[in-house]
Protein backbone atom coordinates (compact mmCIF):
# COMPACT_ATOMS: atom_id res chain seq x y z
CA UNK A 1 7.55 42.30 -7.35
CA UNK A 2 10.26 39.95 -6.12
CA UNK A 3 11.27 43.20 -3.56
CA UNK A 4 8.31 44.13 -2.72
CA UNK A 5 5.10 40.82 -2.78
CA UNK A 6 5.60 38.32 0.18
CA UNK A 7 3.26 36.14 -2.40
CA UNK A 8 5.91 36.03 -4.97
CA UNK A 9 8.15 34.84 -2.41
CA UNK A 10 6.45 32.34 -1.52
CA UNK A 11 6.32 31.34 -5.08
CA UNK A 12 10.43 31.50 -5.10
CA UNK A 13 10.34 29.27 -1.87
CA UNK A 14 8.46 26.57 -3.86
CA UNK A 15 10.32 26.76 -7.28
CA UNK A 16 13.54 26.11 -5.47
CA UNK A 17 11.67 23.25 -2.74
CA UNK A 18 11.03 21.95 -6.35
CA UNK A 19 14.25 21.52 -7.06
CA UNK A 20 15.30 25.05 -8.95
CA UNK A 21 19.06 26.18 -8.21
CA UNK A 22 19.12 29.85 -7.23
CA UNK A 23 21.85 29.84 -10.15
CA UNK A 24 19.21 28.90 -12.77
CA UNK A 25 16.29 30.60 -11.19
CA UNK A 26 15.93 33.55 -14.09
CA UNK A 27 15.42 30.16 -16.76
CA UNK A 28 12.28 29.44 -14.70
CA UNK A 29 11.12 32.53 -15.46
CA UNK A 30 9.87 34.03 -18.84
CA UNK A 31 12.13 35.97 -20.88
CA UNK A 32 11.46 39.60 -19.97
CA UNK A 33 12.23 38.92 -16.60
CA UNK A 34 15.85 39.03 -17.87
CA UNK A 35 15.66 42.96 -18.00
CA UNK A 36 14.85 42.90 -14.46
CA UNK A 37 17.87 41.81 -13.26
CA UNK A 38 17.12 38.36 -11.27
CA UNK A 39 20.49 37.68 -9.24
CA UNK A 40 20.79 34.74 -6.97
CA UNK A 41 21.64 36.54 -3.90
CA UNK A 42 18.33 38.35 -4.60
CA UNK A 43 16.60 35.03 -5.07
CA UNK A 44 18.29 33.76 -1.74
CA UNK A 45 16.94 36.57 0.39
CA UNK A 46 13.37 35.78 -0.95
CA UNK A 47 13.99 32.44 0.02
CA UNK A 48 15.35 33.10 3.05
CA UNK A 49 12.10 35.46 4.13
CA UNK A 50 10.03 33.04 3.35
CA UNK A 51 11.09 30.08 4.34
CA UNK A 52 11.34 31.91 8.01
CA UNK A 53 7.62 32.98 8.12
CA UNK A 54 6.73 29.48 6.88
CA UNK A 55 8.69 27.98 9.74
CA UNK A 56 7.33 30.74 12.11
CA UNK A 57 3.76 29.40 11.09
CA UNK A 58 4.56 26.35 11.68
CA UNK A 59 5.59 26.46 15.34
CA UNK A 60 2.37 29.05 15.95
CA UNK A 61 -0.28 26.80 14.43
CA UNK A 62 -3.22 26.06 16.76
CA UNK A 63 -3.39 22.57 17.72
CA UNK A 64 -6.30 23.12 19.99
CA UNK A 65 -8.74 21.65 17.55
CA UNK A 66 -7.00 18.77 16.50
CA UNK A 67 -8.27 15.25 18.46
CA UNK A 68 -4.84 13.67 18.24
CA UNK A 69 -4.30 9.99 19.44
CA UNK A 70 -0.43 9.43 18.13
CA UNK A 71 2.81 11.75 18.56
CA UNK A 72 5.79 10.22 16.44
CA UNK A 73 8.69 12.03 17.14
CA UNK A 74 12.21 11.26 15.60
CA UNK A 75 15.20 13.40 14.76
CA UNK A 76 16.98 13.91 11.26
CA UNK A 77 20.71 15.41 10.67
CA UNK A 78 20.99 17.87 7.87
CA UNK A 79 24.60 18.96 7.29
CA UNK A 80 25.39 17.91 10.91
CA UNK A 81 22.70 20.01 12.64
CA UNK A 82 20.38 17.86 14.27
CA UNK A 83 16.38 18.82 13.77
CA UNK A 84 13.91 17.02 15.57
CA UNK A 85 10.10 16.24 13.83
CA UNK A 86 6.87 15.39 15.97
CA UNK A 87 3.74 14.53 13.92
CA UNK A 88 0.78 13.50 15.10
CA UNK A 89 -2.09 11.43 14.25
CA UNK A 90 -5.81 12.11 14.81
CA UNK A 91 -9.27 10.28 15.19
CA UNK A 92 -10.22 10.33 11.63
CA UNK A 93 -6.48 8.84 10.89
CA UNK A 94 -5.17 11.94 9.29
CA UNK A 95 -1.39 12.92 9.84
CA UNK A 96 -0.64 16.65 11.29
CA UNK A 97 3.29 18.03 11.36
CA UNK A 98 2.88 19.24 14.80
CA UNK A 99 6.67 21.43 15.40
CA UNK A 100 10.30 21.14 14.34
CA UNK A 101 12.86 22.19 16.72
CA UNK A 102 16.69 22.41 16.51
CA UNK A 103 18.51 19.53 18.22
CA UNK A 104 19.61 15.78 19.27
CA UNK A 105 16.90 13.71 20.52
CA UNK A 106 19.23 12.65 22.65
CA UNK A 107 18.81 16.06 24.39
CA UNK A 108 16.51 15.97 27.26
CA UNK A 109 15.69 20.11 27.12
CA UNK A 110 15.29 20.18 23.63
CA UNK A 111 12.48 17.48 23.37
CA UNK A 112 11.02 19.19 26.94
CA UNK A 113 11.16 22.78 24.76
CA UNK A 114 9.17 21.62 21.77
CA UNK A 115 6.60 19.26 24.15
CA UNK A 116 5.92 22.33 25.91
CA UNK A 117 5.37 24.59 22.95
CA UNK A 118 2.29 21.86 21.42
CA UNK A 119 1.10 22.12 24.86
CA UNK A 120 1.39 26.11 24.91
CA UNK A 121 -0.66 26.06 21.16
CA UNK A 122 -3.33 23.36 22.56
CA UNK A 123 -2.38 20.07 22.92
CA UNK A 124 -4.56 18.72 25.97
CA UNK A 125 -1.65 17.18 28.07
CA UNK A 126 -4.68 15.96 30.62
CA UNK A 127 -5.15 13.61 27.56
CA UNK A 128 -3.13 9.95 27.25
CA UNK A 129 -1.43 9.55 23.83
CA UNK A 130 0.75 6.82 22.22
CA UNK A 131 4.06 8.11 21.84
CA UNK A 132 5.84 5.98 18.97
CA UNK A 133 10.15 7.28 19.58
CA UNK A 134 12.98 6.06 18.82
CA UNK A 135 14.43 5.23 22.04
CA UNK A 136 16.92 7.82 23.15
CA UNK A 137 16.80 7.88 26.88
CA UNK A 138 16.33 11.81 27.14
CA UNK A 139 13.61 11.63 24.57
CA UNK A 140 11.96 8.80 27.06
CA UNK A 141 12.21 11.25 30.08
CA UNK A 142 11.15 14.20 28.50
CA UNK A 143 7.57 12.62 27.67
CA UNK A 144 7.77 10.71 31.20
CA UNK A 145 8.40 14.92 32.66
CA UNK A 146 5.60 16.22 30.63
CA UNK A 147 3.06 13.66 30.34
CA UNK A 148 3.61 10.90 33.30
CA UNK A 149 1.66 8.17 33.36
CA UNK A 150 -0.48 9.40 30.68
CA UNK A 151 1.95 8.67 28.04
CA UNK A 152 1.88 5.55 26.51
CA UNK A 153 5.45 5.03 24.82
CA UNK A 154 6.10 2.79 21.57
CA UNK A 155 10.07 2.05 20.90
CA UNK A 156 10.24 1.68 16.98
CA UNK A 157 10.95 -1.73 16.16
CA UNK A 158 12.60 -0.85 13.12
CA UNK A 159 15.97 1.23 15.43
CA UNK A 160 14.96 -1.94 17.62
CA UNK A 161 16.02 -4.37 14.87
CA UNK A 162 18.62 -2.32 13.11
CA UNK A 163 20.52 -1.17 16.69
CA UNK A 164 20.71 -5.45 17.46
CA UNK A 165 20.92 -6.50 13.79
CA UNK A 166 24.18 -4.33 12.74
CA UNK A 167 26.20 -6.32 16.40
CA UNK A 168 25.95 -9.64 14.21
CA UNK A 169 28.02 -11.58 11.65
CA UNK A 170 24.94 -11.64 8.89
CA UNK A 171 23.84 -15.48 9.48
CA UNK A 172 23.28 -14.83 13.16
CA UNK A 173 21.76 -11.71 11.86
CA UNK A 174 18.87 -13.59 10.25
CA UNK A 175 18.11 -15.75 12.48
CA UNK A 176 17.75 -13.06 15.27
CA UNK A 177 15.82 -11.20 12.98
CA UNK A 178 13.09 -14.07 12.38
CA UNK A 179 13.15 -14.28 15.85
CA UNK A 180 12.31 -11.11 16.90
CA UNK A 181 9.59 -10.77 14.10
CA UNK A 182 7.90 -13.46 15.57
CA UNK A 183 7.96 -12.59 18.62
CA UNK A 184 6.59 -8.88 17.88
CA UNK A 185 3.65 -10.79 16.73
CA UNK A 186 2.48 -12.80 19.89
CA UNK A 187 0.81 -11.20 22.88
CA UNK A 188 3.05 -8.83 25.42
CA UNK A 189 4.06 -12.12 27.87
CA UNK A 190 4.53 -14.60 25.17
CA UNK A 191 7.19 -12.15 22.74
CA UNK A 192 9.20 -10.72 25.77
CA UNK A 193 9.85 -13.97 26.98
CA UNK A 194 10.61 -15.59 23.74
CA UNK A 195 13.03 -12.05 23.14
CA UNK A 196 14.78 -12.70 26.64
CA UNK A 197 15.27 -16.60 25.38
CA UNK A 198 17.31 -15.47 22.19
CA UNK A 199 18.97 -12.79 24.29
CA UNK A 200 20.17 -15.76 26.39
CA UNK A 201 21.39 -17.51 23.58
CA UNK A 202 23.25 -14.29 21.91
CA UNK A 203 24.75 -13.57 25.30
CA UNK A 204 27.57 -15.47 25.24
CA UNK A 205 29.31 -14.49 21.86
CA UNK A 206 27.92 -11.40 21.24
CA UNK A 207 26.99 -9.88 24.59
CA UNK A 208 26.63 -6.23 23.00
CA UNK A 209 23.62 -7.24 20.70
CA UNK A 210 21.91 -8.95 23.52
CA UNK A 211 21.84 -6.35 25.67
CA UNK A 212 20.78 -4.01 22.93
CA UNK A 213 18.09 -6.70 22.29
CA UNK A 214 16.83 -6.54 25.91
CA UNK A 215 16.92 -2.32 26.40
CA UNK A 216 13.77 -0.65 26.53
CA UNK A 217 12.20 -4.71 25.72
CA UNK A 218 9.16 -4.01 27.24
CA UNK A 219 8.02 -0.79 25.29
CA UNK A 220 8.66 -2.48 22.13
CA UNK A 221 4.78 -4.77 23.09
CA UNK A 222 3.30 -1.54 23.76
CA UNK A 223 0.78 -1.74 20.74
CA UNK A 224 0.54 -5.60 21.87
CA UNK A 225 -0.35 -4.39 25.36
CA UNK A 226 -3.01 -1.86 24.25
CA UNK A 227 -4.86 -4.84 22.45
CA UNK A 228 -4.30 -3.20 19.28
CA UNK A 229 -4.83 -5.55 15.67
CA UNK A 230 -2.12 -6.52 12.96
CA UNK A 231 -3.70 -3.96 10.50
CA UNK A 232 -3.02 -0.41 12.96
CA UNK A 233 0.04 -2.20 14.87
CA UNK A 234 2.12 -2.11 11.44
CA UNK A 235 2.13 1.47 11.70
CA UNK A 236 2.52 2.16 15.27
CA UNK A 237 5.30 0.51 16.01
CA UNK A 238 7.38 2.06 14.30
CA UNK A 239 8.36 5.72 13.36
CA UNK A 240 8.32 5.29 9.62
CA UNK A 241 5.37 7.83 9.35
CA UNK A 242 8.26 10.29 9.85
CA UNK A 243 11.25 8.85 8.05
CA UNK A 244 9.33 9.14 5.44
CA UNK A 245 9.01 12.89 5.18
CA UNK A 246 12.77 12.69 6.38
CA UNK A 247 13.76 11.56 2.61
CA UNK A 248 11.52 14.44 1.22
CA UNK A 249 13.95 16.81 3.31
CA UNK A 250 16.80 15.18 2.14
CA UNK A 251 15.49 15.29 -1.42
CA UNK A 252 14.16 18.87 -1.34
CA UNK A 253 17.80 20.40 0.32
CA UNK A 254 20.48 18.15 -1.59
CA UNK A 255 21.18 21.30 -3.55
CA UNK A 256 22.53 22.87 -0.56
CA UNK A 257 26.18 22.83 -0.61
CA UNK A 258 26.62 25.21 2.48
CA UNK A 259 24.30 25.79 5.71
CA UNK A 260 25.52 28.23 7.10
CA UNK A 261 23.86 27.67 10.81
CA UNK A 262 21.33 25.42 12.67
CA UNK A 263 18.98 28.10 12.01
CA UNK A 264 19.49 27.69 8.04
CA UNK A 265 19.02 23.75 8.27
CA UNK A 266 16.31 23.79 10.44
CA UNK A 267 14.32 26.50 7.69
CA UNK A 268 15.03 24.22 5.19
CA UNK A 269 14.09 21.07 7.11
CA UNK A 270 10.31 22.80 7.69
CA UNK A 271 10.62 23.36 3.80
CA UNK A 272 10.68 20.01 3.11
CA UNK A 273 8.49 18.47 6.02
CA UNK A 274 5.43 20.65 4.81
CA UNK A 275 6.06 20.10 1.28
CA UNK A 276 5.49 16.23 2.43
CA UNK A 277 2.80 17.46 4.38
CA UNK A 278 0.67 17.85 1.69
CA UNK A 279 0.32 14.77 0.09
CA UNK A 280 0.00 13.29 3.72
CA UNK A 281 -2.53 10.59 3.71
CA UNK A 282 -4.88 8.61 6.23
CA UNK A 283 -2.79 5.83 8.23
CA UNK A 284 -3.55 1.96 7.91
CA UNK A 285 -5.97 0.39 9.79
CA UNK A 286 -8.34 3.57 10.58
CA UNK A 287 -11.19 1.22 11.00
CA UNK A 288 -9.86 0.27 14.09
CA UNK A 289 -8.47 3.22 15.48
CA UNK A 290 -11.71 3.49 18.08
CA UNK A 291 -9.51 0.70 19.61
CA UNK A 292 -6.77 2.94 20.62
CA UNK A 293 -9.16 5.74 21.64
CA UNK A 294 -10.88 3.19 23.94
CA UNK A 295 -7.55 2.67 25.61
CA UNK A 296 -6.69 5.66 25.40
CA UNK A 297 -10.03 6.60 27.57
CA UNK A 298 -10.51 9.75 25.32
CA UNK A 299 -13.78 11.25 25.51
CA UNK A 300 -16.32 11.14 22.70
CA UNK A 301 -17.35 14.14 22.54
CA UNK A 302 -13.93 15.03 21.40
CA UNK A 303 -14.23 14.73 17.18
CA UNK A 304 -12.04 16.13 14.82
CA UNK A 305 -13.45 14.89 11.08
CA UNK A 306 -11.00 16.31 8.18
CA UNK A 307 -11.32 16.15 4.45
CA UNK A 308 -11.67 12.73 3.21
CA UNK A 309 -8.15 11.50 1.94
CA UNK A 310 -7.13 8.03 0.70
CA UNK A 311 -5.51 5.38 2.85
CA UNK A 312 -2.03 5.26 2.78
């Protein structure tokens, strides 16, 4: 059956997403299995099968009916290959993995490659979205080359803090930090210019986290531009949605001591992002996301309603 059932496969995938080492697979499995002969390299190559169609499924899903709003997308490293993640939000506030593809987001093609393969599956790219990133300049012209002036782009505030934070001795550090938290919460005119004030007074000592402060400043207030309330900004300013998932990866492949290839890191990096995709749940603030559609200008006739799930 483990030969010859693409089921039981599947079955071997999870067991070992679960934590199993292909080493102690056979005590997983009841005692007559031992006259079967259950090797790891057998238990690899299930794996291995597997894990490819799952990822294959995952970059051929239809996207066409989904009514999304938000694309996060942010990057992971497993074992030094670099895998970037977009997911995407809906109307009804669910969360949908939308593609993985191998690569830096700090490579321009890359990002271009897997924007035009959600596009290619159904993603309406006549349609504005918010695009929450993490700031890499190719990442930032690859939407600007595929969507224009229909993207709306969010820098995560989070890189934002931690990119100025870690250029300070730790009592500048927190005072910056109030700073800037303060400022995210006043209106687009008011924050930028009290951000450009403590730029000013970083400049002089520690010229490196001012101008780290003041790159990409305005696409930080994006959310505070759009008119958008405290209760959806918290989540869409930042690209937490997707770390998140990130530490599932890291948890579900730690018992990797070898990848072989990109190709091997990037299988198990889909492992792990749909095993988090399944206990996905509705963002904060859903309530309110008719806001962002508004500004969005989205159509109404365009409704996607999924099975109710609890607020995260």
């Amino acid at each position: 059956r483990l030969r010859d059932d693409a089921s039981v496969g599947a079955r071997v995938r999870d067991i070992l997403i679960a934590g199993v080492s292909t080493r102690r697979y056979a005590a997983v499995l009841p005692e007559a299995a031992g006259t079967v002969g259950v090797s790891k390299s057998s238990v690899s190559r299930r794996f291995i099968e597997a894990s490819a169609a799952q990822l294959a499924a995952l970059n051929e899903r239809s996207l066409a009916d989904l009514s999304v709003l938000v694309i996060y997308i942010d990057g992971i490293v497993v074992s030094g290959h670099h895998i970037i993640a977009a997911v995407g939000v809906d109307e009804a506030g669910d969360k949908h993995l939308l593609g993985l593809a191998p690569g830096a987001s700090e490579n321009a093609q890359v990002v271009k490659d897997l924007l035009r393969g959600m596009i290619a599956r159904g993603l309406d790219a006549s349609l504005s979205y918010l695009f929450v990133i993490d700031g890499g300049a190719a990442l930032r012209s690859a939407i600007d080359e595929m969507f224009g002036q229909r993207a709306h782009v969010q820098r995560c505030r989070t890189h934002k803090l931690r990119n100025v934070l870690e250029r300070l001795p730790k009592t500048e550090a927190a005072q910056t930090k109030a700073v800037m938290m303060a400022a995210y919460k006043l209106a687009p005119k008011e924050g930028i210019a009290k951000m450009k004030k403590q730029a000013q007074w970083l400049e002089r000592e520690h010229p490196d986290a001012a101008a780290s402060l003041l790159e990409g400043l305005h696409e930080t207030f994006t959310v505070n531009a759009l008119g958008l309330p405290p209760t959806l900004m918290r989540c869409l300013c930042t690209t937490n949605i997707i770390e998140n998932p990130n530490g599932i990866v890291r948890r579900t492949s730690r018992r990797v001591t070898r990848y072989r290839d990109a190709n091997m890191a990037l299988r198990w990096s889909a492992a792990g992002f749909l095993e988090a995709e399944k206990s996905f749940r509705k963002i904060q603030g859903i309530k309110d996301l008719w806001i962002l559609k508004a500004e969005l200008k989205r159509p109404d006739k365009q409704v996607h309603v999924d099975q109710p799930r609890k607020a995260a």
